[in-house]
PDB file of N, CA and C in Angstrom:
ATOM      1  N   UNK A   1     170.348  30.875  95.893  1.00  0.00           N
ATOM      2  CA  UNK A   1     169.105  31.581  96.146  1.00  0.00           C
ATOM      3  C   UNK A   1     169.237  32.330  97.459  1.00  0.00           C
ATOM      4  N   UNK A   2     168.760  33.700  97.652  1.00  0.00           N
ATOM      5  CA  UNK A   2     168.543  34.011  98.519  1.00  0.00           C
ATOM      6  C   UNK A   2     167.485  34.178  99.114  1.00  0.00           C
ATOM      7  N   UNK A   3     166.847  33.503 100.318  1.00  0.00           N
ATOM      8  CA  UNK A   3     165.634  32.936 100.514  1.00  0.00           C
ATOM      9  C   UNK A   3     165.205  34.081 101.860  1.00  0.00           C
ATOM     10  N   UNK A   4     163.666  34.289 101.359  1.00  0.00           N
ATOM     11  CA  UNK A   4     163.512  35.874 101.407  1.00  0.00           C
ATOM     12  C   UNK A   4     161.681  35.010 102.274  1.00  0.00           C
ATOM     13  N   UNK A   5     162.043  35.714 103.737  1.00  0.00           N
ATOM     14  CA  UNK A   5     160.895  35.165 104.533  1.00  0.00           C
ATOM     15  C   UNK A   5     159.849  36.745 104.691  1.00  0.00           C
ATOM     16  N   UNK A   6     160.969  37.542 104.132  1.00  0.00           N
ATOM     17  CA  UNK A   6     161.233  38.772 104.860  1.00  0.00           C
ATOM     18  C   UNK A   6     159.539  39.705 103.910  1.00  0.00           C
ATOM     19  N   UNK A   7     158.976  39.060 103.175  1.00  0.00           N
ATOM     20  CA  UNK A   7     158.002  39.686 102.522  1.00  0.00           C
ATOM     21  C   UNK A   7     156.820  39.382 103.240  1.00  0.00           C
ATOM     22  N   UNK A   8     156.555  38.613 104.315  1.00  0.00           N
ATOM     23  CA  UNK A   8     155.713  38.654 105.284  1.00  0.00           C
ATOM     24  C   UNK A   8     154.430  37.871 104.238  1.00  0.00           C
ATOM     25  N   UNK A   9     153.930  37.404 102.863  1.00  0.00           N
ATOM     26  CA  UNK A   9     153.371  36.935 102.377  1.00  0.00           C
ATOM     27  C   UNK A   9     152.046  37.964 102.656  1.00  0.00           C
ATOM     28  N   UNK A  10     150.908  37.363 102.798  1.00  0.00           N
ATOM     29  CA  UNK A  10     149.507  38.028 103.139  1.00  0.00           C
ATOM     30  C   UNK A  10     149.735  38.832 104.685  1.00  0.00           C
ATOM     31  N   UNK A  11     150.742  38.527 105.138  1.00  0.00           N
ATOM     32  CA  UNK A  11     150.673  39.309 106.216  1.00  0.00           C
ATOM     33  C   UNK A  11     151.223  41.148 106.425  1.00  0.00           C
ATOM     34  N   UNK A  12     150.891  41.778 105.241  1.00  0.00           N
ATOM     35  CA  UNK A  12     151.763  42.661 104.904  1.00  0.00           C
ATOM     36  C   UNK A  12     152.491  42.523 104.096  1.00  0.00           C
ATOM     37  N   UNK A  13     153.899  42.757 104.424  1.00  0.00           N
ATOM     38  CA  UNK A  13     155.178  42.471 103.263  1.00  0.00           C
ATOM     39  C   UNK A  13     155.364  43.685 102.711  1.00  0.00           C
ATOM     40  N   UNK A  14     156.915  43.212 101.881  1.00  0.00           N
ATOM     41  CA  UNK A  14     157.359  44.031 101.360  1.00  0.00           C
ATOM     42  C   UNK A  14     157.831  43.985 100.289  1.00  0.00           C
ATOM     43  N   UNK A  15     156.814  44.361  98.844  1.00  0.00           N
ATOM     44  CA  UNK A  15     157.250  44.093  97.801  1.00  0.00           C
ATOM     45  C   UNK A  15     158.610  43.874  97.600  1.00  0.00           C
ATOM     46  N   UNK A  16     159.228  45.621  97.248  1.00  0.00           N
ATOM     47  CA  UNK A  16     160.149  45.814  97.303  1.00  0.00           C
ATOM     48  C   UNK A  16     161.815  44.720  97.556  1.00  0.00           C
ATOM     49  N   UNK A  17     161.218  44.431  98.833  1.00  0.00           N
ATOM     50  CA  UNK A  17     162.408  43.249  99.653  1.00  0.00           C
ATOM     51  C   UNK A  17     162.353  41.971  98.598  1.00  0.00           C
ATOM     52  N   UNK A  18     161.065  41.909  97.866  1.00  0.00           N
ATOM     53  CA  UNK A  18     161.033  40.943  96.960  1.00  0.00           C
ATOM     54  C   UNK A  18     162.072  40.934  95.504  1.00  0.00           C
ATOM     55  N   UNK A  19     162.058  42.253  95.128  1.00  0.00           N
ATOM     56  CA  UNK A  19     162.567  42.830  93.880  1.00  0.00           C
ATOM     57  C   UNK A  19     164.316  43.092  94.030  1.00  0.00           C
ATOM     58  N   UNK A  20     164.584  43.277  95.622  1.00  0.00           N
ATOM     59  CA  UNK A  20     166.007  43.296  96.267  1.00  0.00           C
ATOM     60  C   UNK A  20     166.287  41.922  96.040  1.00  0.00           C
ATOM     61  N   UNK A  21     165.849  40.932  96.325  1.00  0.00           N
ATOM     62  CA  UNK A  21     166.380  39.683  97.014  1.00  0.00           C
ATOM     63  C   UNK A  21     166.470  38.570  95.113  1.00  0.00           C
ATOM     64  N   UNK A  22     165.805  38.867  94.246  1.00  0.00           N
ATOM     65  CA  UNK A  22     165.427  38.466  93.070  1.00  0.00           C
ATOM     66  C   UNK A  22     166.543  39.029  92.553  1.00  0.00           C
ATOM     67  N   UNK A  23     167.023  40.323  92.575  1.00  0.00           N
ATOM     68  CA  UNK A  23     168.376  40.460  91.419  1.00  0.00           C
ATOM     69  C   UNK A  23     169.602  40.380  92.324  1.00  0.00           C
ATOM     70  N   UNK A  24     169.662  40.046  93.807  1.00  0.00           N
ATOM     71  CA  UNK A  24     170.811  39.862  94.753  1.00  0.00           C
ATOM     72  C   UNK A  24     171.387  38.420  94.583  1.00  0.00           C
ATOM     73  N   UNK A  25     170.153  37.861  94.495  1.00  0.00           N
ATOM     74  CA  UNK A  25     169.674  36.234  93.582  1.00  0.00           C
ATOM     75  C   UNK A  25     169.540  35.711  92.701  1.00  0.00           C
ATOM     76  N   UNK A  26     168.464  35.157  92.759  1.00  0.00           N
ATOM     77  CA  UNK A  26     167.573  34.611  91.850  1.00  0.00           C
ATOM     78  C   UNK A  26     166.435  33.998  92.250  1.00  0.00           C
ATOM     79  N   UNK A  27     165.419  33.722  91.239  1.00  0.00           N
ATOM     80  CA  UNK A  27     164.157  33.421  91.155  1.00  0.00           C
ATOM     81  C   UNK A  27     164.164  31.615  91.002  1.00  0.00           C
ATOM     82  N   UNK A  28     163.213  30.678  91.600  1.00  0.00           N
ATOM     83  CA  UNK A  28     163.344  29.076  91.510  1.00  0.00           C
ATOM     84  C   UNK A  28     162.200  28.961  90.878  1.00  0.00           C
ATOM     85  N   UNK A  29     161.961  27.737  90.310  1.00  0.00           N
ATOM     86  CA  UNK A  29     160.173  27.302  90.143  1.00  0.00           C
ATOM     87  C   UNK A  29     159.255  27.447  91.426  1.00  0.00           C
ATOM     88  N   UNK A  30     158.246  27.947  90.526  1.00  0.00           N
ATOM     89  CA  UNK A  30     156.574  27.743  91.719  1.00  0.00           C
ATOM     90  C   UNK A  30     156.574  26.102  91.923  1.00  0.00           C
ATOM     91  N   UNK A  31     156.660  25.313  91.292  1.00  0.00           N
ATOM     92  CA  UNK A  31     156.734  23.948  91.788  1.00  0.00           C
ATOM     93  C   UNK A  31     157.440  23.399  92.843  1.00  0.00           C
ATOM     94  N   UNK A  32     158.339  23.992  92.668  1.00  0.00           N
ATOM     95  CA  UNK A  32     159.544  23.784  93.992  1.00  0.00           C
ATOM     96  C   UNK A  32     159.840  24.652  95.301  1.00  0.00           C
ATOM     97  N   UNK A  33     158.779  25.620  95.156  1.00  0.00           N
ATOM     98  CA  UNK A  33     158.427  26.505  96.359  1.00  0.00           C
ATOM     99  C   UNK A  33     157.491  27.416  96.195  1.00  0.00           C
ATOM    100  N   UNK A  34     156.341  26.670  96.378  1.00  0.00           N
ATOM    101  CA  UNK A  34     155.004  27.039  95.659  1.00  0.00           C
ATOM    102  C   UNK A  34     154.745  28.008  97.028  1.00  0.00           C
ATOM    103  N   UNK A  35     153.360  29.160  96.273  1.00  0.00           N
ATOM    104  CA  UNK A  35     153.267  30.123  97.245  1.00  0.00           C
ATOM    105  C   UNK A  35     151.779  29.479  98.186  1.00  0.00           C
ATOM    106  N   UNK A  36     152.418  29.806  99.687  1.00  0.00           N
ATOM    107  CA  UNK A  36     151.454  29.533 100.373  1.00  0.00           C
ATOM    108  C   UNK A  36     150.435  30.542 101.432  1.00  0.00           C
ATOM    109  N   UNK A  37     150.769  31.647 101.026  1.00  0.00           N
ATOM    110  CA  UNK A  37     150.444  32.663 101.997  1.00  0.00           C
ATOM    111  C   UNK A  37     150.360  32.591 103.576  1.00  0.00           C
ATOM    112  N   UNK A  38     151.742  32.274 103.928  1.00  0.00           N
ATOM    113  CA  UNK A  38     151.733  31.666 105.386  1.00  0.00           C
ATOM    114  C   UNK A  38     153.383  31.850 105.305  1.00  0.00           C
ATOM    115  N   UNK A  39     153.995  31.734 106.305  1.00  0.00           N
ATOM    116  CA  UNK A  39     155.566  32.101 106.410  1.00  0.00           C
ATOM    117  C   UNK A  39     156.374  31.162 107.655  1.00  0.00           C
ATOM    118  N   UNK A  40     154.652  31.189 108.744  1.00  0.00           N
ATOM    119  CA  UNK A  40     154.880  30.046 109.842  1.00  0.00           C
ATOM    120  C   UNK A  40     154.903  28.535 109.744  1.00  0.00           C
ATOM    121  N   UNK A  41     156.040  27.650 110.293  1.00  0.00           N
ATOM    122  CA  UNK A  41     156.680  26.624 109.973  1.00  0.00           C
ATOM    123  C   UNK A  41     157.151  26.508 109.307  1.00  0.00           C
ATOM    124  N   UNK A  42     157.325  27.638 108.019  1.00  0.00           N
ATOM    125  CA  UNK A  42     158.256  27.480 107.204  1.00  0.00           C
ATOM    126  C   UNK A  42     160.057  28.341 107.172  1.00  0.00           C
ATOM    127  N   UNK A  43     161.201  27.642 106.735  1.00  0.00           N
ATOM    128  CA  UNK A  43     162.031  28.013 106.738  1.00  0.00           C
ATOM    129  C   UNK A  43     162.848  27.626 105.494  1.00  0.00           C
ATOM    130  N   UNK A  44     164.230  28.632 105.436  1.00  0.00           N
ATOM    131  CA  UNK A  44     164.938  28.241 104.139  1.00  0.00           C
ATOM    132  C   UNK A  44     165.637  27.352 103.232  1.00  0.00           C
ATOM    133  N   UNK A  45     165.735  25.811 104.420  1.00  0.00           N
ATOM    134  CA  UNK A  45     166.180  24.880 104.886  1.00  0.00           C
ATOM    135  C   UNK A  45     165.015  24.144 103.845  1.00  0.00           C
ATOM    136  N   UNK A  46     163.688  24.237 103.719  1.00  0.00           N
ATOM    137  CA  UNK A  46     162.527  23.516 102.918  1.00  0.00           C
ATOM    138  C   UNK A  46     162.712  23.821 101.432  1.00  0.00           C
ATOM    139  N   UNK A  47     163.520  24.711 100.588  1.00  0.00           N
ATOM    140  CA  UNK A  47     164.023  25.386  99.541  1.00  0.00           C
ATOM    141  C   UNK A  47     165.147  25.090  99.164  1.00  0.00           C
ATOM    142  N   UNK A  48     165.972  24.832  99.974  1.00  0.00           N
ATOM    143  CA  UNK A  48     167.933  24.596  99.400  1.00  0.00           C
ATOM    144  C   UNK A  48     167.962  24.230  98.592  1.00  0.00           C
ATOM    145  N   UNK A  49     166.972  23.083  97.922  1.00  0.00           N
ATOM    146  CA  UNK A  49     167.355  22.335  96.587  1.00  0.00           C
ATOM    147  C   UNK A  49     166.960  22.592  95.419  1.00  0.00           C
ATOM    148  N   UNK A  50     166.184  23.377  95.634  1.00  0.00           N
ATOM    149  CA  UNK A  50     165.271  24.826  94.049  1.00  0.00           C
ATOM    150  C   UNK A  50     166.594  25.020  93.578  1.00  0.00           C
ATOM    151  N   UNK A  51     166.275  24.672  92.426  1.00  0.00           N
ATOM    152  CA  UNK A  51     167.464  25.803  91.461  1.00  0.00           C
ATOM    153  C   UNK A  51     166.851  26.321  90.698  1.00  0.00           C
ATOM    154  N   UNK A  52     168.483  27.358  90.485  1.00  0.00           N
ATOM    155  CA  UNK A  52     168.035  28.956  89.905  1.00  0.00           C
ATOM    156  C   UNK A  52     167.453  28.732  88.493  1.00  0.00           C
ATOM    157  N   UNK A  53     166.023  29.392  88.304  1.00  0.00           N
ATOM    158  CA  UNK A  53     165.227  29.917  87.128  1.00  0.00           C
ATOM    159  C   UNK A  53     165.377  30.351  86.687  1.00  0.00           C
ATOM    160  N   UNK A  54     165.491  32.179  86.865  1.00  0.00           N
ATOM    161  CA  UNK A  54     165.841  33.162  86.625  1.00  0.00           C
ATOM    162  C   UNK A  54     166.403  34.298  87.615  1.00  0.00           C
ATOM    163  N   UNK A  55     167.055  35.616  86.849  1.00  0.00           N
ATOM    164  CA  UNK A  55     167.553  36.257  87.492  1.00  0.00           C
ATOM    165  C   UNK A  55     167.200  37.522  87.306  1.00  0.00           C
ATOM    166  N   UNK A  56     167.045  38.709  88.238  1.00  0.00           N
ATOM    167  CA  UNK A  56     166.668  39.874  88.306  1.00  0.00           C
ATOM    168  C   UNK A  56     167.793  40.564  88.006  1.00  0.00           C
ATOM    169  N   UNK A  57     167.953  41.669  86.829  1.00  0.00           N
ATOM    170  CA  UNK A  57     169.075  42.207  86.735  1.00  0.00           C
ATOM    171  C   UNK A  57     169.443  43.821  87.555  1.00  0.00           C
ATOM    172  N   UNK A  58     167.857  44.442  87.158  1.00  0.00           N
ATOM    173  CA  UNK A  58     167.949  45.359  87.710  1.00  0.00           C
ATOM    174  C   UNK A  58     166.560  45.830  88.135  1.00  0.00           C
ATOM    175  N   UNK A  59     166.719  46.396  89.252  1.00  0.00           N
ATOM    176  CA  UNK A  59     164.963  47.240  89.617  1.00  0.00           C
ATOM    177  C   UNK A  59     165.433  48.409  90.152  1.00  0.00           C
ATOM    178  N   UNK A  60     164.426  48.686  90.389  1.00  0.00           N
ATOM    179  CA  UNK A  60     163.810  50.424  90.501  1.00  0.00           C
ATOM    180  C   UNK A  60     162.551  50.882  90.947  1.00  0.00           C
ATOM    181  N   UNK A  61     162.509  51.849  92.084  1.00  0.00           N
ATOM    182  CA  UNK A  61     161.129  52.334  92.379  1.00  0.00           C
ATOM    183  C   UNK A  61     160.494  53.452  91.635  1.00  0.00           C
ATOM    184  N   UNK A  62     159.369  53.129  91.909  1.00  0.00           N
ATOM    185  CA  UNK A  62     158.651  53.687  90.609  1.00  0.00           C
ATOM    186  C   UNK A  62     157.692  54.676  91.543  1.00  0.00           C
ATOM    187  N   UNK A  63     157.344  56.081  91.182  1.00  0.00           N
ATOM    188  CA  UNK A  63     156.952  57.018  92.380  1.00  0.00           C
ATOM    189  C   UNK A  63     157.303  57.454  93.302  1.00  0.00           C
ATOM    190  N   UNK A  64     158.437  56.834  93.928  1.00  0.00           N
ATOM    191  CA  UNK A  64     159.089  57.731  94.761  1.00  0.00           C
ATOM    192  C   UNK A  64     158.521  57.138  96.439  1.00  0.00           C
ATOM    193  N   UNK A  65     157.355  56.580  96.775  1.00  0.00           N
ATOM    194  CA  UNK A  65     156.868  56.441  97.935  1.00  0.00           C
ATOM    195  C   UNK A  65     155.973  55.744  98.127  1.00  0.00           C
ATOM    196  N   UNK A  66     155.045  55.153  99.028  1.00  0.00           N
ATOM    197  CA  UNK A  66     154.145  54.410  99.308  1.00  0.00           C
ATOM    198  C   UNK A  66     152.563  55.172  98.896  1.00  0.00           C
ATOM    199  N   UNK A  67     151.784  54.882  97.905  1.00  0.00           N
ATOM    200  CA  UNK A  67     151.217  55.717  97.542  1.00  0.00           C
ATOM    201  C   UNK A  67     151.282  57.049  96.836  1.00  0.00           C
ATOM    202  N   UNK A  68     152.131  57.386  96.204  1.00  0.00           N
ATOM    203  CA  UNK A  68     152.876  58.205  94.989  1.00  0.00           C
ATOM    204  C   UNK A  68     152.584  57.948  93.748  1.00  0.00           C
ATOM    205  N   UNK A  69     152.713  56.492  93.438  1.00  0.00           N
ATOM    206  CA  UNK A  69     152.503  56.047  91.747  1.00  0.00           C
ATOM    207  C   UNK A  69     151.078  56.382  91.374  1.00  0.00           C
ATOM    208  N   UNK A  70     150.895  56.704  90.403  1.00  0.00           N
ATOM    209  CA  UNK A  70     149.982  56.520  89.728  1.00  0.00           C
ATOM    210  C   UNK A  70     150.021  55.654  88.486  1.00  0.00           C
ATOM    211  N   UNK A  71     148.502  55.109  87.915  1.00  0.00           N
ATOM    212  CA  UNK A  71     147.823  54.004  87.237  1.00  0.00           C
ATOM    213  C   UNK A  71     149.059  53.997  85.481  1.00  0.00           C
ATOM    214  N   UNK A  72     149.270  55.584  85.205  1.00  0.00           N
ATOM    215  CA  UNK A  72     149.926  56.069  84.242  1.00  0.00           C
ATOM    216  C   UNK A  72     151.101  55.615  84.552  1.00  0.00           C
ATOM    217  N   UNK A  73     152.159  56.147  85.465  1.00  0.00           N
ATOM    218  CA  UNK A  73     153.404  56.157  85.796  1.00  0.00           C
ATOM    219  C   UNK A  73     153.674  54.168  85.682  1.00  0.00           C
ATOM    220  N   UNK A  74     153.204  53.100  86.327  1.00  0.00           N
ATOM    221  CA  UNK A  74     152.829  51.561  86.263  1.00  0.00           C
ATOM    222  C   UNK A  74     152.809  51.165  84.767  1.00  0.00           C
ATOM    223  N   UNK A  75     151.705  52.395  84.060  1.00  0.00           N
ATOM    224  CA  UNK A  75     151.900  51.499  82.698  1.00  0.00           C
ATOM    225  C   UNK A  75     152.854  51.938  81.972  1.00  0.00           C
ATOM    226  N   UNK A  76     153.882  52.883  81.847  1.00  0.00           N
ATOM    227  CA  UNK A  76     154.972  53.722  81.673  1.00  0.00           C
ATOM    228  C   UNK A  76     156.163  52.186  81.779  1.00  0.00           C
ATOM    229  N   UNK A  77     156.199  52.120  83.313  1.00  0.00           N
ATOM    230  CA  UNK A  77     157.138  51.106  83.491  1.00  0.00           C
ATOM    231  C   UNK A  77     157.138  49.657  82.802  1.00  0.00           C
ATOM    232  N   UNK A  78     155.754  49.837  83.300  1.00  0.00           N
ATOM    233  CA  UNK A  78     155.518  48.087  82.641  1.00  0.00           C
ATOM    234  C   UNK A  78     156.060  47.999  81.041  1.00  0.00           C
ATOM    235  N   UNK A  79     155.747  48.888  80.045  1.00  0.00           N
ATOM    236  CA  UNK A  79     156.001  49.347  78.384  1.00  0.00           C
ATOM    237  C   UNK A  79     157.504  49.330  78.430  1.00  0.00           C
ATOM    238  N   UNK A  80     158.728  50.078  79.530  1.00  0.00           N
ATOM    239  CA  UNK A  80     159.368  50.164  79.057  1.00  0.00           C
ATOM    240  C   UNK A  80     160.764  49.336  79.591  1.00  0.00           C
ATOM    241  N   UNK A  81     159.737  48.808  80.857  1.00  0.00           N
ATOM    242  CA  UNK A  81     160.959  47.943  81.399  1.00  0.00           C
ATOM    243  C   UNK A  81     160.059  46.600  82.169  1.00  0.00           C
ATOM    244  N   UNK A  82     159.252  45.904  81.773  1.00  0.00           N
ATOM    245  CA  UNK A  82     158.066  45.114  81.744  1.00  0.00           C
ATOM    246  C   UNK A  82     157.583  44.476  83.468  1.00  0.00           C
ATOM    247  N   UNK A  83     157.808  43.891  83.979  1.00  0.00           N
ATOM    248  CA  UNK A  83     156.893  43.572  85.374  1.00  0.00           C
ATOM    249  C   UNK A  83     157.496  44.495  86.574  1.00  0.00           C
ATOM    250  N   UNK A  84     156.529  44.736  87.013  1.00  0.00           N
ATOM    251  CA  UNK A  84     156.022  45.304  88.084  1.00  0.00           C
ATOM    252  C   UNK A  84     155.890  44.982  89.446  1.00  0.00           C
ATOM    253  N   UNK A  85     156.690  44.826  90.616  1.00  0.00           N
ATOM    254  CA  UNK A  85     156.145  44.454  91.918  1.00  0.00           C
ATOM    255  C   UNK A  85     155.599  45.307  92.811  1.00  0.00           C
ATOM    256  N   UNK A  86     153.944  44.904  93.359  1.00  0.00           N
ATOM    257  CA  UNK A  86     153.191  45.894  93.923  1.00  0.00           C
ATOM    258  C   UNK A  86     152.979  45.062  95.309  1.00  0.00           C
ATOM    259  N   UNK A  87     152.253  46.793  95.374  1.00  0.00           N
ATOM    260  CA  UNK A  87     151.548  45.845  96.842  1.00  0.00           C
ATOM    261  C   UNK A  87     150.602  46.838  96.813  1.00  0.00           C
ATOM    262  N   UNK A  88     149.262  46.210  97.244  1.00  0.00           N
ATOM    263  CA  UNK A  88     148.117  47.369  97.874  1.00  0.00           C
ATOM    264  C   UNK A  88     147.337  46.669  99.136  1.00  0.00           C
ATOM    265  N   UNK A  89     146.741  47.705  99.658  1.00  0.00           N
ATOM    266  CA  UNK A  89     145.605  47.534 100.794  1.00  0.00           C
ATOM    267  C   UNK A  89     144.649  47.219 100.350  1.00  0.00           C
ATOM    268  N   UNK A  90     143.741  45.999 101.099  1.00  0.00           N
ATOM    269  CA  UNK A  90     142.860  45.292 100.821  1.00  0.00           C
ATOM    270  C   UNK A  90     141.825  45.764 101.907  1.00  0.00           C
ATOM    271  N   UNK A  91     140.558  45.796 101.773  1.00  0.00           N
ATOM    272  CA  UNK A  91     139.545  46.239 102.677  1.00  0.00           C
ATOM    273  C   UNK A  91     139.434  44.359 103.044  1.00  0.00           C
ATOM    274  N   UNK A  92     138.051  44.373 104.092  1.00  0.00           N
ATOM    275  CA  UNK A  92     137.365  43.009 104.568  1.00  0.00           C
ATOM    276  C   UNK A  92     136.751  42.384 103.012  1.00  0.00           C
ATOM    277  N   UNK A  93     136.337  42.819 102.811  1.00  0.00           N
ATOM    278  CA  UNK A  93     135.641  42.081 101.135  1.00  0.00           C
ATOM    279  C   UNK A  93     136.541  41.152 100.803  1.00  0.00           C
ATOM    280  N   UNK A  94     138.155  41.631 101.056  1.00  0.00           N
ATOM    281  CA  UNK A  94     139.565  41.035 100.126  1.00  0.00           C
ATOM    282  C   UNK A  94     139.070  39.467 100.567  1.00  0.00           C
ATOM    283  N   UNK A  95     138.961  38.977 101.639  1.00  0.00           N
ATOM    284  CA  UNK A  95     139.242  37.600 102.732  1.00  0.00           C
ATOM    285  C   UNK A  95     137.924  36.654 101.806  1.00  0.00           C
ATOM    286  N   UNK A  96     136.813  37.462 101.142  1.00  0.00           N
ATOM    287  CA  UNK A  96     135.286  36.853 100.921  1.00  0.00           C
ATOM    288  C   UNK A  96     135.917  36.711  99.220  1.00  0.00           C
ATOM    289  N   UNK A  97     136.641  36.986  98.570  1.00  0.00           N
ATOM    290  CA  UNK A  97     137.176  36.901  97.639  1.00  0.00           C
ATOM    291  C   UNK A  97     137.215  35.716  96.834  1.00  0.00           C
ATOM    292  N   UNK A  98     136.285  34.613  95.967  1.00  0.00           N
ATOM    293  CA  UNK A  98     136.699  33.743  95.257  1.00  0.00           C
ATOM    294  C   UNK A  98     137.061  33.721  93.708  1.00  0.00           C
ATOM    295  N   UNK A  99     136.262  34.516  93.222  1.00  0.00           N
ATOM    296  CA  UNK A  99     136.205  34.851  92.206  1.00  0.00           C
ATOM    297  C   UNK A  99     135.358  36.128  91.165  1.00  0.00           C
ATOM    298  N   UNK A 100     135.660  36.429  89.889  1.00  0.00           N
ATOM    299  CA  UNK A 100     135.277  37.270  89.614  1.00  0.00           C
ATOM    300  C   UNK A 100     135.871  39.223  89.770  1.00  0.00           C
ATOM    301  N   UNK A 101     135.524  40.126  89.339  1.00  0.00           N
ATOM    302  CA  UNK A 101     136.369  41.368  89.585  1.00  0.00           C
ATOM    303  C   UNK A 101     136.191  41.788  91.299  1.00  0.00           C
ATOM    304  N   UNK A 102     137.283  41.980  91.886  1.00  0.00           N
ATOM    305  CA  UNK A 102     136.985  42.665  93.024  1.00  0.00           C
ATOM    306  C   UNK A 102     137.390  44.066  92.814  1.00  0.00           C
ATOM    307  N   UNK A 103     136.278  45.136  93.409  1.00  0.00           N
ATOM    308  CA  UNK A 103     136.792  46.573  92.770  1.00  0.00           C
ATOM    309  C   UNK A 103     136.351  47.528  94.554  1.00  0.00           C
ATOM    310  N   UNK A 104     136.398  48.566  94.326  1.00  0.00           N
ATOM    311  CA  UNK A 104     135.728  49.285  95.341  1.00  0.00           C
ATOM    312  C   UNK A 104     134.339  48.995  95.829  1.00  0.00           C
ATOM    313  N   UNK A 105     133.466  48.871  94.817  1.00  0.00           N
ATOM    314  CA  UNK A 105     131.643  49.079  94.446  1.00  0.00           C
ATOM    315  C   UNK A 105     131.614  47.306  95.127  1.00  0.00           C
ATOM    316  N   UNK A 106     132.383  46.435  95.363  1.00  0.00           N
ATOM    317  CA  UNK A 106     132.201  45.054  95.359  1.00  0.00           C
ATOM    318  C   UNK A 106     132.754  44.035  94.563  1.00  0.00           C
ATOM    319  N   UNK A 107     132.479  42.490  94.888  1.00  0.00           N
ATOM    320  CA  UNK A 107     132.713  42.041  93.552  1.00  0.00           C
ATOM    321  C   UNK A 107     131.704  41.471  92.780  1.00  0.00           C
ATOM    322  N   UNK A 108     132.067  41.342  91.326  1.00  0.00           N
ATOM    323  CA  UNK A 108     131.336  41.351  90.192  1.00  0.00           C
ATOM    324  C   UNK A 108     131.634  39.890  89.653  1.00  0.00           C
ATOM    325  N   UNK A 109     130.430  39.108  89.806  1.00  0.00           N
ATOM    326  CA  UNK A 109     131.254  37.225  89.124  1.00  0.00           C
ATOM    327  C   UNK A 109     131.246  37.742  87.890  1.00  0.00           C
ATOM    328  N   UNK A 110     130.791  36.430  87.187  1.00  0.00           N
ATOM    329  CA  UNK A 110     130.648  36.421  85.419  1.00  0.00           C
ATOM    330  C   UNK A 110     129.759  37.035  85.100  1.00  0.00           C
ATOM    331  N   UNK A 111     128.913  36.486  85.819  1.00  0.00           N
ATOM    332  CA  UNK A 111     127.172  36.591  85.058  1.00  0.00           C
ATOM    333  C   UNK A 111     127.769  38.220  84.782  1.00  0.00           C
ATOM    334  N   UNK A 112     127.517  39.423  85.857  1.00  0.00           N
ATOM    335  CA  UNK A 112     127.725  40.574  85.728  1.00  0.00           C
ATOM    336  C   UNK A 112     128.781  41.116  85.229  1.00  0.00           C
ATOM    337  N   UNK A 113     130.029  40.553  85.002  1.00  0.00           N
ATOM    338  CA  UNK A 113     131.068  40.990  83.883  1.00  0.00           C
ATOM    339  C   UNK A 113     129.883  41.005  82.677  1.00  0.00           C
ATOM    340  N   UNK A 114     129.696  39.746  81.966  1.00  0.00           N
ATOM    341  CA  UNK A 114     129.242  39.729  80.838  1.00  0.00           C
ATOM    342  C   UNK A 114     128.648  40.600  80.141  1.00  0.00           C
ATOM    343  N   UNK A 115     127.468  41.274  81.337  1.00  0.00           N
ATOM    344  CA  UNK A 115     126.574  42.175  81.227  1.00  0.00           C
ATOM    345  C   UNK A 115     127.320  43.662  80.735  1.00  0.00           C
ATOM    346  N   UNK A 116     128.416  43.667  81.282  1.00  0.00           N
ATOM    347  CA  UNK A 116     129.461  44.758  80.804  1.00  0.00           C
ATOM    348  C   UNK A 116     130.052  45.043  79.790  1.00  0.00           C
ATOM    349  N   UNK A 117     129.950  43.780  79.312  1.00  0.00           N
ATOM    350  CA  UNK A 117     130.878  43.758  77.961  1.00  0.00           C
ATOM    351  C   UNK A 117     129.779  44.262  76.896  1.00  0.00           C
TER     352      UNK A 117
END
């Protein structure tokens, strides 16, 4: 495994470095290095004994740049070469986040999904 601190978790990150380090590698169980959104106190030394899951064969950027892709170009990829690693900007709302749709307008629990459908 190549053990990848380097995506900064909630602190930023870098997809990308994720999608490098996955086919340079490989991928372990969430059980055996479950995600914690935190990077401090942790090191690669807490992981050594994960074994390999799976393996990334090949990736590719999709758009060209940070903010380039569009919603089309994502579902293009996803159809023809299937998951996707993203990243987006989160406003203050993101942190108040438990459940339900979070969109621009706010978020929406059940009750008001339902109402949608």
């Amino acid at each position: 495994m190549t053990c990848n601190f380097l995506t900064e978790g909630c602190e930023g990150g870098w997809p990308h470095l994720h999608s490098f380090f996955a086919q340079k590698g490989y991928l372990v169980e969430e059980k055996c290095a479950p995600y914690l959104a935190k990077t401090k106190g942790q090191s690669c030394g807490n992981y050594e004994k994960c074994k390999p899951k799976a393996k990334v064969l090949e990736t590719r950027f999709v758009g060209g740049g940070w903010g380039e892709v569009s919603e089309v170009q994502m579902m293009k990829e996803i159809l023809r070469n299937g998951p996707v690693s993203i990243e987006f900007q989160a406003n203050g709302l993101f942190s108040k986040y438990q459940s339900g749709i979070l969109s621009e307008e706010g978020i929406k629990n059940k009750s008001t999904m339902e109402e949608l459908l």
